[in-house]
N, C-alpha and C. Protein backbone atom coordinates (compact mmCIF):
# COMPACT_ATOMS: atom_id res chain seq x y z
N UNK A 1 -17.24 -16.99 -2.80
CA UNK A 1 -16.57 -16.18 -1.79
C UNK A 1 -17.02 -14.73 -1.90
N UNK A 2 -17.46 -14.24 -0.93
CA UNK A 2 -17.81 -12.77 -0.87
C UNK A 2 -16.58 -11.62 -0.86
N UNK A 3 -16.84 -10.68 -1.65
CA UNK A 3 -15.74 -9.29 -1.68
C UNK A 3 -15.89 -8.49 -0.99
N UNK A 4 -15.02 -8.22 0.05
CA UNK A 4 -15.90 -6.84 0.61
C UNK A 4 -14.47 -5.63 0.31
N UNK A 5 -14.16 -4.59 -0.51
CA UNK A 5 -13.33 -3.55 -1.18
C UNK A 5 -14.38 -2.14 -1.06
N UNK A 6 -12.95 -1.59 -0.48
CA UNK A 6 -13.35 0.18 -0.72
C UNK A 6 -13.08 0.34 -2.11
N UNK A 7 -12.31 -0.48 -3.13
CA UNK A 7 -12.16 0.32 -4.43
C UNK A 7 -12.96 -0.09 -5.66
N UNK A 8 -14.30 -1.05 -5.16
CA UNK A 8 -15.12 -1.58 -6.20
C UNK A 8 -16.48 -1.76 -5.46
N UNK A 9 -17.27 -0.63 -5.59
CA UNK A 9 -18.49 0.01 -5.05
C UNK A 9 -19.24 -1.13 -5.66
N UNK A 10 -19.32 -1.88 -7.08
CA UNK A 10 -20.17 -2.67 -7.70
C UNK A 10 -20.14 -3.93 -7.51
N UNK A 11 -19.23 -4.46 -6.77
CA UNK A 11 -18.84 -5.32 -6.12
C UNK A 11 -19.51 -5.39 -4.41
N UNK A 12 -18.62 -4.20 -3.66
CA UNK A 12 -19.23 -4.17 -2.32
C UNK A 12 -19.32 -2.75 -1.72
N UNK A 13 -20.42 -2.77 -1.05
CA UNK A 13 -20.92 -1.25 -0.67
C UNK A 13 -20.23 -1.13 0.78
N UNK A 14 -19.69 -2.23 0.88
CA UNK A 14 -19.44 -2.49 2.60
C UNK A 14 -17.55 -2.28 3.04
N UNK A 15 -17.41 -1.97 3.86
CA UNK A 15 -16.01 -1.92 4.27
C UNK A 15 -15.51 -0.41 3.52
N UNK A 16 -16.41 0.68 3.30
CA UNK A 16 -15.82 1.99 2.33
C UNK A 16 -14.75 2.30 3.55
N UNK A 17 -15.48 2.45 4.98
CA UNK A 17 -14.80 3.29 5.31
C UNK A 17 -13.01 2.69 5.50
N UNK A 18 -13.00 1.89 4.80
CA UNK A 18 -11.06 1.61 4.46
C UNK A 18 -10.39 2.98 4.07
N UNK A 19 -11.85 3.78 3.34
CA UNK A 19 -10.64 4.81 2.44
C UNK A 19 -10.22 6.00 3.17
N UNK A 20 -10.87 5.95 4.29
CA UNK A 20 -10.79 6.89 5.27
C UNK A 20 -9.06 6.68 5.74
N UNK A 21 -8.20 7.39 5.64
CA UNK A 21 -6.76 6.90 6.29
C UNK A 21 -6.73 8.36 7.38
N UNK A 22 -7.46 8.34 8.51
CA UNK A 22 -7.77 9.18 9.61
C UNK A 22 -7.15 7.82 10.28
N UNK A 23 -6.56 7.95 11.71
CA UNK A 23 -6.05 7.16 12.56
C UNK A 23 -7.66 6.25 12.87
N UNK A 24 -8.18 7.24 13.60
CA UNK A 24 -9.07 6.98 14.37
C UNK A 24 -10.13 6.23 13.86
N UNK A 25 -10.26 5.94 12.57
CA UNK A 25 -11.19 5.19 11.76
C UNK A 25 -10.64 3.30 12.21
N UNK A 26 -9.41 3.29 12.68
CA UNK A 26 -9.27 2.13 12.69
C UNK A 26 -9.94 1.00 13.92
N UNK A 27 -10.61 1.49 14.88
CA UNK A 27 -11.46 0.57 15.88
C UNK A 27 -12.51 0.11 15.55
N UNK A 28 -13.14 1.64 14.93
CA UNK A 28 -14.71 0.52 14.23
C UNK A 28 -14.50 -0.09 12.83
N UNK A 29 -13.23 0.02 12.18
CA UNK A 29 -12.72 -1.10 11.52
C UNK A 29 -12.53 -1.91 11.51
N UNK A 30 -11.79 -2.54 12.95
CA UNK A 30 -11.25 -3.80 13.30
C UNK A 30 -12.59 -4.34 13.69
N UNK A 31 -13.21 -3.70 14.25
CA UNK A 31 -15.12 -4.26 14.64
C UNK A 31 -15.69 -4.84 13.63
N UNK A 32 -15.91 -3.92 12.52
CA UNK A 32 -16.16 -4.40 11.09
C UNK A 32 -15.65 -5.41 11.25
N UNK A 33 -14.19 -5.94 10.71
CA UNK A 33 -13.34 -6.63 9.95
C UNK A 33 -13.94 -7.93 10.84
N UNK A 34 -14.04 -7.96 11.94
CA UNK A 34 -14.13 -9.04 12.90
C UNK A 34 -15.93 -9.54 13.11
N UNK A 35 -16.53 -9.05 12.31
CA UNK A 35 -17.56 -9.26 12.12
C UNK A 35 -18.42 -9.89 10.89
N UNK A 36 -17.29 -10.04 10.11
CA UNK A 36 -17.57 -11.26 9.01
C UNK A 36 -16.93 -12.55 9.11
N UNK A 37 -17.91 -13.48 8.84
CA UNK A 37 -17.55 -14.23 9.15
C UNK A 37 -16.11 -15.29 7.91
N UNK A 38 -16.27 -15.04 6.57
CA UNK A 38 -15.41 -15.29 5.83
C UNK A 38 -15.85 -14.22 4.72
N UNK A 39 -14.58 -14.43 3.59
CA UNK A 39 -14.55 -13.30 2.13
C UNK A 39 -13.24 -13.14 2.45
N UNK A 40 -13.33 -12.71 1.32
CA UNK A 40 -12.23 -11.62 1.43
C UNK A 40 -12.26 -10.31 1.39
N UNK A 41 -10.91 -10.06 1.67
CA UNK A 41 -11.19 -8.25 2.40
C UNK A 41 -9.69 -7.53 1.82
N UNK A 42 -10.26 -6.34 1.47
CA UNK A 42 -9.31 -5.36 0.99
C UNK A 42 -9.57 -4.69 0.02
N UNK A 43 -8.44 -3.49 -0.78
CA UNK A 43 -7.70 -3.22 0.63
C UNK A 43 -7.62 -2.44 1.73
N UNK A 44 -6.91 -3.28 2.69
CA UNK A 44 -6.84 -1.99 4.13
C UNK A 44 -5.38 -1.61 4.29
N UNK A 45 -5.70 -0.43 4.54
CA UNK A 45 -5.13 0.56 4.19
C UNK A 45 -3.86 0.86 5.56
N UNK A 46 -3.95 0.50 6.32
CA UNK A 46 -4.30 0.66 7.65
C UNK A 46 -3.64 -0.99 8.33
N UNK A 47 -2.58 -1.10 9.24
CA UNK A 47 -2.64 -2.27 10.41
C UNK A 47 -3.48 -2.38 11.08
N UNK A 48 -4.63 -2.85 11.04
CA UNK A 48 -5.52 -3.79 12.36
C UNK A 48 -4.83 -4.90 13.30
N UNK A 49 -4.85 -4.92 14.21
CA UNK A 49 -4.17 -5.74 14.81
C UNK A 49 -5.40 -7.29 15.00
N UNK A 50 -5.50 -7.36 13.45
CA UNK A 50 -6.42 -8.72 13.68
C UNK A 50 -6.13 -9.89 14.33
N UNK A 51 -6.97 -11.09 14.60
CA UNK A 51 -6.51 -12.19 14.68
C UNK A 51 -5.57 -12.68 13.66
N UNK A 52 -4.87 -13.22 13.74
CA UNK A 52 -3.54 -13.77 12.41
C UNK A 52 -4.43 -15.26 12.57
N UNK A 53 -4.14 -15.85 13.68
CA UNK A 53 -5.02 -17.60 13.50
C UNK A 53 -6.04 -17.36 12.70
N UNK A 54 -6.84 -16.34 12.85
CA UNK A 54 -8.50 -16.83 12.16
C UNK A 54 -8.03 -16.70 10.62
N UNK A 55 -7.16 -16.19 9.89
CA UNK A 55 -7.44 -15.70 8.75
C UNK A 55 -6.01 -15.85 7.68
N UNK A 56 -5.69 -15.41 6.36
CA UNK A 56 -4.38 -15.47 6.17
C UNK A 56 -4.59 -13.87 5.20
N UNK A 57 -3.66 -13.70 5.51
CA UNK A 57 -3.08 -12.07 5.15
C UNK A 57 -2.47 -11.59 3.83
N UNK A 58 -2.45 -11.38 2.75
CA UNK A 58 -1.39 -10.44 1.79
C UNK A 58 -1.08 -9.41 2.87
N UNK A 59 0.22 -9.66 3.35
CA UNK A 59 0.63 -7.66 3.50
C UNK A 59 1.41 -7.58 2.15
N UNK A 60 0.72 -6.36 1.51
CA UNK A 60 1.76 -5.92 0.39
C UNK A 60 2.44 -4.89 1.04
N UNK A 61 4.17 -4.60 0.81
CA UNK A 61 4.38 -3.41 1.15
C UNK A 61 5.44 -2.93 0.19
N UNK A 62 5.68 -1.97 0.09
CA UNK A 62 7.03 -0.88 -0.71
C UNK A 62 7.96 -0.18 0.19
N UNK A 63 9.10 0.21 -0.33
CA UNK A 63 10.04 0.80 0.35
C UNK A 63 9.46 2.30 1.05
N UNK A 64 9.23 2.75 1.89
CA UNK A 64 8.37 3.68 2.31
C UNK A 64 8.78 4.84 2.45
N UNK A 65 10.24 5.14 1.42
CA UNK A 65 10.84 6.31 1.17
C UNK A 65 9.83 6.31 -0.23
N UNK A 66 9.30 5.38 -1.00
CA UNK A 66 8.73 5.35 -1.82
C UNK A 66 7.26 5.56 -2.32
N UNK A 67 7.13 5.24 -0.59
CA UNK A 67 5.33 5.53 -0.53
C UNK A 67 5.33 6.93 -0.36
N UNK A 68 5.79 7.45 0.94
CA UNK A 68 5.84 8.82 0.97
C UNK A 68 5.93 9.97 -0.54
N UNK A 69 6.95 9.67 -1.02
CA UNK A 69 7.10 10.35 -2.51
C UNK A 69 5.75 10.48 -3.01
N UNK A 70 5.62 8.99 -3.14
CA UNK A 70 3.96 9.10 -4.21
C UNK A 70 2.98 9.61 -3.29
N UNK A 71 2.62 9.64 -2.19
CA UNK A 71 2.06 9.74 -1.42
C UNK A 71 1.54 11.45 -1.84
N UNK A 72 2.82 12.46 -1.66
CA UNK A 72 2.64 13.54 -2.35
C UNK A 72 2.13 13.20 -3.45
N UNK A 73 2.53 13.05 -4.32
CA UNK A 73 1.90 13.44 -5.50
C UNK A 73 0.41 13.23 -5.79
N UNK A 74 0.15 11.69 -4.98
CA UNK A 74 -1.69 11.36 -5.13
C UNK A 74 -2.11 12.68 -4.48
N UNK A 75 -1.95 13.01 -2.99
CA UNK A 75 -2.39 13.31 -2.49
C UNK A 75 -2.84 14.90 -2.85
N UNK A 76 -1.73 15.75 -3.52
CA UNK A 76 -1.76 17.33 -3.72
C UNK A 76 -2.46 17.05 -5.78
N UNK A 77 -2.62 16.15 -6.04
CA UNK A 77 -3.03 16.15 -7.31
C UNK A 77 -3.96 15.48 -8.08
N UNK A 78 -4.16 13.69 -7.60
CA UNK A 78 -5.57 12.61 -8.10
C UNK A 78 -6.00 12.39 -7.16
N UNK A 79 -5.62 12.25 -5.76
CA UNK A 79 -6.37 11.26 -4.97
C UNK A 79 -7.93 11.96 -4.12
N UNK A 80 -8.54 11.43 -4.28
CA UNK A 80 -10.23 11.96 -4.19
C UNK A 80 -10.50 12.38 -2.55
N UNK A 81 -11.82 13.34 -2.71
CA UNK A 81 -12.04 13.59 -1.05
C UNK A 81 -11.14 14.38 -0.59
N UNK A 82 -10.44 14.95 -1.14
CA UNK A 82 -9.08 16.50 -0.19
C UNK A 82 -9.55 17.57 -0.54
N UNK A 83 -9.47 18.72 -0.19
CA UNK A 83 -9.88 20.34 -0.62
C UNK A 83 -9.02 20.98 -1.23
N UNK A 84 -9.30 21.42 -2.18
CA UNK A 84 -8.22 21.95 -3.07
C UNK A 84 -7.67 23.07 -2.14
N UNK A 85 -7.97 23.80 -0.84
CA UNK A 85 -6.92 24.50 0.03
C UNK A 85 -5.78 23.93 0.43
N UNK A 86 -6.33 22.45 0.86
CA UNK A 86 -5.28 21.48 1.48
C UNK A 86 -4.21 20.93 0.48
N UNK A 87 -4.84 20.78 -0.65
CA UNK A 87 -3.90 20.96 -1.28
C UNK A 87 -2.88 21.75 -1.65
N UNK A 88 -3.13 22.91 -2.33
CA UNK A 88 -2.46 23.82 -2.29
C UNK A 88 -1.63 24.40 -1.33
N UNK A 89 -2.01 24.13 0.17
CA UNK A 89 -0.99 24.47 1.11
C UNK A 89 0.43 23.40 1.04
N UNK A 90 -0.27 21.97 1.05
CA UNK A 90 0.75 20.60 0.95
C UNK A 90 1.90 21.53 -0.10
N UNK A 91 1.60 21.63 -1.68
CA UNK A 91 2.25 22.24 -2.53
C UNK A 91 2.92 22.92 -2.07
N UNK A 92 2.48 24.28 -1.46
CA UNK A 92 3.69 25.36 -1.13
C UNK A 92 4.34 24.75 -0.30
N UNK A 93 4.24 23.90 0.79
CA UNK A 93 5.61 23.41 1.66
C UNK A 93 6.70 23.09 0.93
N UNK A 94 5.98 21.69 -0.26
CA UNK A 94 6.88 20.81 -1.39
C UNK A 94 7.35 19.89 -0.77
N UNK A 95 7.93 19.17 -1.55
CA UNK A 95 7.87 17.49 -1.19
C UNK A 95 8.66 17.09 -0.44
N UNK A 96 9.44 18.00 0.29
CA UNK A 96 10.63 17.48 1.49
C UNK A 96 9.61 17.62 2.23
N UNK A 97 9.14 19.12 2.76
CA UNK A 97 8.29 19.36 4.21
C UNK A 97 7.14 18.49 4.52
N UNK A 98 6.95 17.79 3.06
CA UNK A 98 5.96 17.00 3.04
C UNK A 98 6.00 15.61 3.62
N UNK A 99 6.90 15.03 3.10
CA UNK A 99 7.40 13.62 3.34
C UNK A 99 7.60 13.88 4.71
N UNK A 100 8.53 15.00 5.33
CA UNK A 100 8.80 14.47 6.72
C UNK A 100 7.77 14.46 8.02
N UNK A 101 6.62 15.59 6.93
CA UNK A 101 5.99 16.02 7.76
C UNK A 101 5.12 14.36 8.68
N UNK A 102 4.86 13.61 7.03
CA UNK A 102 3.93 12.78 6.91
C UNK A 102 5.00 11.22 7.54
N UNK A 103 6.06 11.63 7.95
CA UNK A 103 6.80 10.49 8.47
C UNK A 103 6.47 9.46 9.02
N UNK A 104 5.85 10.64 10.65
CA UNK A 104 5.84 9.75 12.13
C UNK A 104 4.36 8.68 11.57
N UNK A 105 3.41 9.03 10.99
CA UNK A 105 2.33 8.14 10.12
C UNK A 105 2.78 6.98 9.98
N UNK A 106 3.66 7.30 9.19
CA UNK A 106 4.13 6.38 8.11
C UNK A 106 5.07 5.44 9.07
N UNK A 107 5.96 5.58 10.03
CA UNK A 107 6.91 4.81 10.62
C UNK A 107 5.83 4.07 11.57
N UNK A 108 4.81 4.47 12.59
CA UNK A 108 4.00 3.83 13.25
C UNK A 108 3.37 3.02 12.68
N UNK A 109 2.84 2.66 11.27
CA UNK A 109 2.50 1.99 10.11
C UNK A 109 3.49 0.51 10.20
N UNK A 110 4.19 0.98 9.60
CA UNK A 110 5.35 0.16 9.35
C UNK A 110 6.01 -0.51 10.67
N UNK A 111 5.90 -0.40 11.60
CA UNK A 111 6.47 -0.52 13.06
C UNK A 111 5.40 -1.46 13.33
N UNK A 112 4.14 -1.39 13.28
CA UNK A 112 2.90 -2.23 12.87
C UNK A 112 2.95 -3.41 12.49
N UNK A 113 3.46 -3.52 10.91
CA UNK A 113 3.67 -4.38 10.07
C UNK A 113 4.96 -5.13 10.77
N UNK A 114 6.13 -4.68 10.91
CA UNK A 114 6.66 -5.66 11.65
C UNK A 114 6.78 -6.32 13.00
N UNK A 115 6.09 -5.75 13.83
CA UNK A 115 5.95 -6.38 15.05
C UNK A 115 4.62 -7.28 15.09
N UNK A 116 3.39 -6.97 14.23
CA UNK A 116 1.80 -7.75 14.47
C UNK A 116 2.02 -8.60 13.31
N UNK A 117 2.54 -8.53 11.98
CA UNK A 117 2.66 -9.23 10.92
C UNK A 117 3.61 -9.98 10.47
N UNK A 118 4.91 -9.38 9.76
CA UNK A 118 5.95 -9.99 9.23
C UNK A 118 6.17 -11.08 10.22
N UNK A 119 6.21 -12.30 9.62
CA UNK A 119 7.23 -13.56 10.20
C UNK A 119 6.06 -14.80 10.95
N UNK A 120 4.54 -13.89 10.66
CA UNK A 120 3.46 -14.77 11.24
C UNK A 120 3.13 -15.85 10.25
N UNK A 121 3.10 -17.15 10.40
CA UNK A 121 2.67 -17.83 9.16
C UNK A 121 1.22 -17.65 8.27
N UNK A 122 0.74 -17.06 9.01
CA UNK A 122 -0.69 -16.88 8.19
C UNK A 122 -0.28 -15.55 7.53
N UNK A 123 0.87 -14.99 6.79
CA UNK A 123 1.04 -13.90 6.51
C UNK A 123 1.98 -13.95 5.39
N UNK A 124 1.30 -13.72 4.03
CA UNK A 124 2.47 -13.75 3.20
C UNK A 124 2.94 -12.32 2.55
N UNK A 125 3.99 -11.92 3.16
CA UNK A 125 4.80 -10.86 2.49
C UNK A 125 5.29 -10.80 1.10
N UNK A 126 4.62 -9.65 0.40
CA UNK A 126 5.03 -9.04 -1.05
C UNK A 126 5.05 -7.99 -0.81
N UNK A 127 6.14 -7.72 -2.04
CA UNK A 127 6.35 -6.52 -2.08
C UNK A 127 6.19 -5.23 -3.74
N UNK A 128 5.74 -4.51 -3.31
CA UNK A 128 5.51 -3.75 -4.57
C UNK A 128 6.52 -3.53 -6.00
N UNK A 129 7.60 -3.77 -5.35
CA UNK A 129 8.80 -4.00 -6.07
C UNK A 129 8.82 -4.98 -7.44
N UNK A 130 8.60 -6.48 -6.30
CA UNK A 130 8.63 -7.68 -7.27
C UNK A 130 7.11 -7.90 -8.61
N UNK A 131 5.94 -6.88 -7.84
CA UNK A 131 5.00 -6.49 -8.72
C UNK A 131 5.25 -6.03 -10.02
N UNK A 132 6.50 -4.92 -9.96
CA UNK A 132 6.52 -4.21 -11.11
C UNK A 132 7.28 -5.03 -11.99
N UNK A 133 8.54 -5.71 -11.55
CA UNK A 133 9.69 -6.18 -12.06
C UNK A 133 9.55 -7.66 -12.30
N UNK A 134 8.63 -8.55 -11.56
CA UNK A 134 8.48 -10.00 -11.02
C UNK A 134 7.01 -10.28 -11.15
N UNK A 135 6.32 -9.54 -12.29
CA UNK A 135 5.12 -9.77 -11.94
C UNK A 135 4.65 -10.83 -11.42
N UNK A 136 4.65 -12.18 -12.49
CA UNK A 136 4.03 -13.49 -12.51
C UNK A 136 4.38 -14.11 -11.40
N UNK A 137 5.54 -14.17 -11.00
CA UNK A 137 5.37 -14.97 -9.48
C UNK A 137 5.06 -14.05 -8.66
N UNK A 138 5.12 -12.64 -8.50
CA UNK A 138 4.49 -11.65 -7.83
C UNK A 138 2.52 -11.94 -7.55
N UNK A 139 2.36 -12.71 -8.75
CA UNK A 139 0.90 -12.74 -8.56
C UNK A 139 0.69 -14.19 -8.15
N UNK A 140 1.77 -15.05 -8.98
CA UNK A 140 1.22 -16.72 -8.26
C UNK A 140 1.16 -16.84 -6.93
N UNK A 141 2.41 -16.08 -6.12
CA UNK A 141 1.82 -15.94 -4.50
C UNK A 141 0.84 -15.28 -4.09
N UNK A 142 0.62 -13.62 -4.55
CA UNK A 142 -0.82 -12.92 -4.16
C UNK A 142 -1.73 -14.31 -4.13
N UNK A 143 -1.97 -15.16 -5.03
CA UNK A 143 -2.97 -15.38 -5.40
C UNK A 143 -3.23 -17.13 -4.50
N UNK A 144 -1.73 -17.18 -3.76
CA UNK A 144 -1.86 -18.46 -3.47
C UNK A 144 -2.64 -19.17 -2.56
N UNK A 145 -3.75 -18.06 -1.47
CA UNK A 145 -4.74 -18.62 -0.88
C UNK A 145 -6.14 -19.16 -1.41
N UNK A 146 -6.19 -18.40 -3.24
CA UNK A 146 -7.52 -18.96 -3.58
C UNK A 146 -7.71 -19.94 -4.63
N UNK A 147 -6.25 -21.03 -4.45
CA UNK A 147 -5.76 -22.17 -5.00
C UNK A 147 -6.49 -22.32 -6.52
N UNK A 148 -6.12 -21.16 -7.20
CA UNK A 148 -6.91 -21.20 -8.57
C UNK A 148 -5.47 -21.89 -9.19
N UNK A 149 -6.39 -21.97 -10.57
CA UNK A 149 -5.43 -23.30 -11.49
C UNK A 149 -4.67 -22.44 -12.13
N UNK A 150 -3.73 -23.16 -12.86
CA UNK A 150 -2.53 -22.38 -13.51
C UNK A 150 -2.78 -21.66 -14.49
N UNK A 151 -3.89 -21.93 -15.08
CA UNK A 151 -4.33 -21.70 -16.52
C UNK A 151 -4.92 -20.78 -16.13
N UNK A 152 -5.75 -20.65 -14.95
CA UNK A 152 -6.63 -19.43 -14.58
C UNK A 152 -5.49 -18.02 -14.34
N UNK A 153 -4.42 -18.96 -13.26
CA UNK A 153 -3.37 -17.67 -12.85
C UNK A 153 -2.94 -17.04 -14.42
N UNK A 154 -2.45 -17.64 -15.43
CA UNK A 154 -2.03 -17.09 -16.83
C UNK A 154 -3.20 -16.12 -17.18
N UNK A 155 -4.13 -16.33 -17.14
CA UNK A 155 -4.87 -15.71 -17.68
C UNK A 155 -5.23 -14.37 -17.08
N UNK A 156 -4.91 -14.17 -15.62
CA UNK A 156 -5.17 -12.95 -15.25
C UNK A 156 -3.42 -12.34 -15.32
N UNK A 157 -2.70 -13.16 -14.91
CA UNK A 157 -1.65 -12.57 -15.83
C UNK A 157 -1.71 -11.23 -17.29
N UNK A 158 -2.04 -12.34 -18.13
CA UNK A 158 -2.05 -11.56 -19.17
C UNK A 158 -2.94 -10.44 -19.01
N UNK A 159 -4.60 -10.28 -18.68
CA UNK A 159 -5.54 -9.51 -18.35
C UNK A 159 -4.21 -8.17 -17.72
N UNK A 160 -3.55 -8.76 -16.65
CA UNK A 160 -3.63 -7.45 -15.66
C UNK A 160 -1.92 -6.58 -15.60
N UNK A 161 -1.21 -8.13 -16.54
CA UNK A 161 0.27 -6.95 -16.45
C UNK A 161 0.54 -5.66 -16.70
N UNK A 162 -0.35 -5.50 -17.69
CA UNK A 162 0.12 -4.05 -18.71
C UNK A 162 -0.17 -3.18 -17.76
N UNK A 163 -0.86 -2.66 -16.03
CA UNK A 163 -1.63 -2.41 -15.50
C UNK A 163 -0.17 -1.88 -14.26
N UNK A 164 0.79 -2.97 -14.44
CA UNK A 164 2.05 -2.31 -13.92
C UNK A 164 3.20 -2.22 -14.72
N UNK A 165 3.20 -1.95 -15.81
CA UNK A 165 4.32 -1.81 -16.98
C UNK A 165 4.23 -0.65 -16.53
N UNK A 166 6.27 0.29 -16.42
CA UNK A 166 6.51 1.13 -16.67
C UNK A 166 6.02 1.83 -17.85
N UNK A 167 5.98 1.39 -18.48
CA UNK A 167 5.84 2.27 -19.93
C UNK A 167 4.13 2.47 -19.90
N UNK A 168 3.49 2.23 -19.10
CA UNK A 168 1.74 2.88 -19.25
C UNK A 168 1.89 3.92 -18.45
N UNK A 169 2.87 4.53 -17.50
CA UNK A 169 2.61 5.41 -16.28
C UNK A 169 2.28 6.49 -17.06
N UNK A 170 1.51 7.52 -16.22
CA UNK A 170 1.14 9.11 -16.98
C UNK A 170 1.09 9.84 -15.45
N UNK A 171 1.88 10.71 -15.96
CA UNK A 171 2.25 11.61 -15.45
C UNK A 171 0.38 12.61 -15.04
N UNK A 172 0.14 13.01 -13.53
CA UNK A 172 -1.10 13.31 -12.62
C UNK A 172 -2.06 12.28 -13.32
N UNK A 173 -2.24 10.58 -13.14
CA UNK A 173 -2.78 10.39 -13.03
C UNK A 173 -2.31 9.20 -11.98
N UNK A 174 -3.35 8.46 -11.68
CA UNK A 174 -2.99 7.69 -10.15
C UNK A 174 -2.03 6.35 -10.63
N UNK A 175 -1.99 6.30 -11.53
CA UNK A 175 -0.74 5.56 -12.01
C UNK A 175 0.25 6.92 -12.80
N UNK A 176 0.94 7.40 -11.57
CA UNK A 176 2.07 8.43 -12.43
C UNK A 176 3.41 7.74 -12.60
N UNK A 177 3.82 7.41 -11.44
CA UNK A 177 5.23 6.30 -11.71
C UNK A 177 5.64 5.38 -11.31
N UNK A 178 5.14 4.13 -11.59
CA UNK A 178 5.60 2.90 -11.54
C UNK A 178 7.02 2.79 -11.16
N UNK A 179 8.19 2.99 -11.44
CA UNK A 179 9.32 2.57 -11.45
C UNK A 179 9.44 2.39 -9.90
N UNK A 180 10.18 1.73 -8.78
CA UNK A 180 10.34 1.84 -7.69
C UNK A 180 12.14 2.78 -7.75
N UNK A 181 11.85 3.18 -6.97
CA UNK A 181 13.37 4.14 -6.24
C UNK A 181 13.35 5.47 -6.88
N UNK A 182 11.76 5.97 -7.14
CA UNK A 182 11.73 7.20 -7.37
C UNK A 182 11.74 8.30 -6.75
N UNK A 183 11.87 8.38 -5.47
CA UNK A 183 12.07 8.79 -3.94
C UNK A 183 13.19 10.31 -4.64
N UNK A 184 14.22 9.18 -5.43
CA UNK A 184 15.60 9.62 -5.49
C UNK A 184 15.94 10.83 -6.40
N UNK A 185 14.94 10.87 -7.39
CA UNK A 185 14.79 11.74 -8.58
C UNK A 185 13.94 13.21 -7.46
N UNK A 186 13.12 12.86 -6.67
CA UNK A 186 12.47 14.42 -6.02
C UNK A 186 12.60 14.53 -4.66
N UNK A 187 13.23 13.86 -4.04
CA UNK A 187 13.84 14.24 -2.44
C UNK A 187 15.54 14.84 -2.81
N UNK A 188 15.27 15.88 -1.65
CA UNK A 188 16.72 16.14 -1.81
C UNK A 188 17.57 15.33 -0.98
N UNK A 189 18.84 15.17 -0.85
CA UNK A 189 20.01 14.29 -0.44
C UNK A 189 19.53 14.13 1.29
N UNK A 190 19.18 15.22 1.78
CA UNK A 190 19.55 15.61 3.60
C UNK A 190 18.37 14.67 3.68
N UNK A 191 16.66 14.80 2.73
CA UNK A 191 15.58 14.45 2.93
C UNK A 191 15.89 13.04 3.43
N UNK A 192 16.76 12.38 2.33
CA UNK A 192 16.28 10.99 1.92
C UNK A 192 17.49 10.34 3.33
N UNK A 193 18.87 11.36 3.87
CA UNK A 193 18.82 10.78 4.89
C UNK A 193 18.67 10.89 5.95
N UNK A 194 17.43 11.82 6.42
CA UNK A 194 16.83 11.81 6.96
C UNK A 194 15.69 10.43 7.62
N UNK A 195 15.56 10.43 6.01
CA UNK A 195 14.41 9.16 6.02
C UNK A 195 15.32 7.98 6.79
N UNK A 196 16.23 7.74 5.72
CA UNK A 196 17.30 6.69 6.17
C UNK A 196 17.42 6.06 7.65
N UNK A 197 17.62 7.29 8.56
CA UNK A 197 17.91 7.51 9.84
C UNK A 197 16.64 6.80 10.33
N UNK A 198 15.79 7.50 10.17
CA UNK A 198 14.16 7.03 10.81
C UNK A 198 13.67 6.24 10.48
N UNK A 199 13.97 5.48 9.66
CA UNK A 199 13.10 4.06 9.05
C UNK A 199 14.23 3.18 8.70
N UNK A 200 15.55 3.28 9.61
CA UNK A 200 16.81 2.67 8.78
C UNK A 200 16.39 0.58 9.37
N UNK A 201 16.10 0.87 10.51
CA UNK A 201 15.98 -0.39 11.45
C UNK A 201 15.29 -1.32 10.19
N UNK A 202 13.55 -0.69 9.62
CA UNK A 202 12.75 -0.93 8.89
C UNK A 202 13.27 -1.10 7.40
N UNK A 203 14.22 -0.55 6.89
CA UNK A 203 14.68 -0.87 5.66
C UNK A 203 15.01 -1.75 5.89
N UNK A 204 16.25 -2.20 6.76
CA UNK A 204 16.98 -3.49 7.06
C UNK A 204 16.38 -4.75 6.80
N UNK A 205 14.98 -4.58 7.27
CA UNK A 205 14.33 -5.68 7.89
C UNK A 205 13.44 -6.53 6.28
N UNK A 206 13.30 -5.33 5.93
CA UNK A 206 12.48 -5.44 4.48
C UNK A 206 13.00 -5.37 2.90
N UNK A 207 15.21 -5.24 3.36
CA UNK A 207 15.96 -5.21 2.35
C UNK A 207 15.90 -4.52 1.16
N UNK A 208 15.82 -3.36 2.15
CA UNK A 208 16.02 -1.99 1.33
C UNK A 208 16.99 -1.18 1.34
N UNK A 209 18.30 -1.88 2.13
CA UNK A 209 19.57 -1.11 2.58
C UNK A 209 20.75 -1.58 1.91
């Protein structure tokens, strides 16, 4: 089976522009995407409104009061390709002006995911949650389209847990905090219901309320 990943250059040189999260990158994406004929693919970053028949899907997703949070922090501190101006401006706003700024993104995203994805059978929903807390069946489903054996699933088990253990996170690096519902420790109260309000439909749906 062929790989095609923006996050393993030695693997595949093809599909980079995933890492691009510009709106507008997503047409000659879906062109791409629709132009192989099998592999696998990821990750994208991004809803394509692919065919669902031709193919079957991981959507992974997280509570997206949660993405946002981290979202700051990759973004003003590890995550590659930004200008340290842009950064530094993100910073002086700080992580309320930030999150809300980066909302309407983030809700059109997600608004995405449940109207083109959730509830399609070629689509199996995980969530980042049951990753941290649930690994092993967190991964026996990831893993349940490439009908590997049990012994194989254990084995990347073991290889890859330590990889979401709380206790490896480090603080500015792209694993800073694992824990989910960390939103709560650096948004202030109005932020988070703010968020609430605007993504409340979307919590519901994804049992986050």
């Amino acid at each position: 089976m062929k790989y095609y990943s923006a996050n393993n250059k030695e693997l595949s040189d093809s599909l980079l522009y995933f890492q691009d999260f510009k709106v507008n990158c997503c047409q000659s994406a879906l062109a791409d995407f629709n132009s192989i004929d099998t592999g696998c693919i990821g990750p994208i970053r991004r809803p394509l409104e692919i065919d669902l028949d031709s193919c079957f899907v991981n959507l992974h997703l997280r509570d997206p009061r949660d993405g946002l949070n981290s979202m700051f922090f990759s973004w003003t501190k590890t995550h590659g390709g930004i200008n340290q101006s842009i950064r530094e401006e993100w910073l002086s706003w700080g992580i309320d002006k930030f999150v809300i700024s980066f909302s309407d993104d983030y809700f059109e995203r997600y608004e995405k995911y449940l109207n083109h994805f959730i509830g399609h059978p070629g689509v199996n929903l995980l969530k980042y949650e049951d990753m941290v807390y649930n690994f092993d069946s967190w991964l026996t489903s990831f893993l349940q389209p490439f009908q590997l054996s049990s012994e194989d699933i254990n084995g990347l088990s073991k290889q890859l847990s330590d990889q979401v253990d709380p206790k490896n996170a480090k603080p500015n690096t792209h694993i800073r905090k694992i824990t989910p519902g960390d939103f709560r420790n650096n948004l202030k109260p109005e932020t988070i219901d703010t968020l609430n309000q605007k993504f409340g439909h979307i919590l519901s749906a994804l049992d986050y309320l």
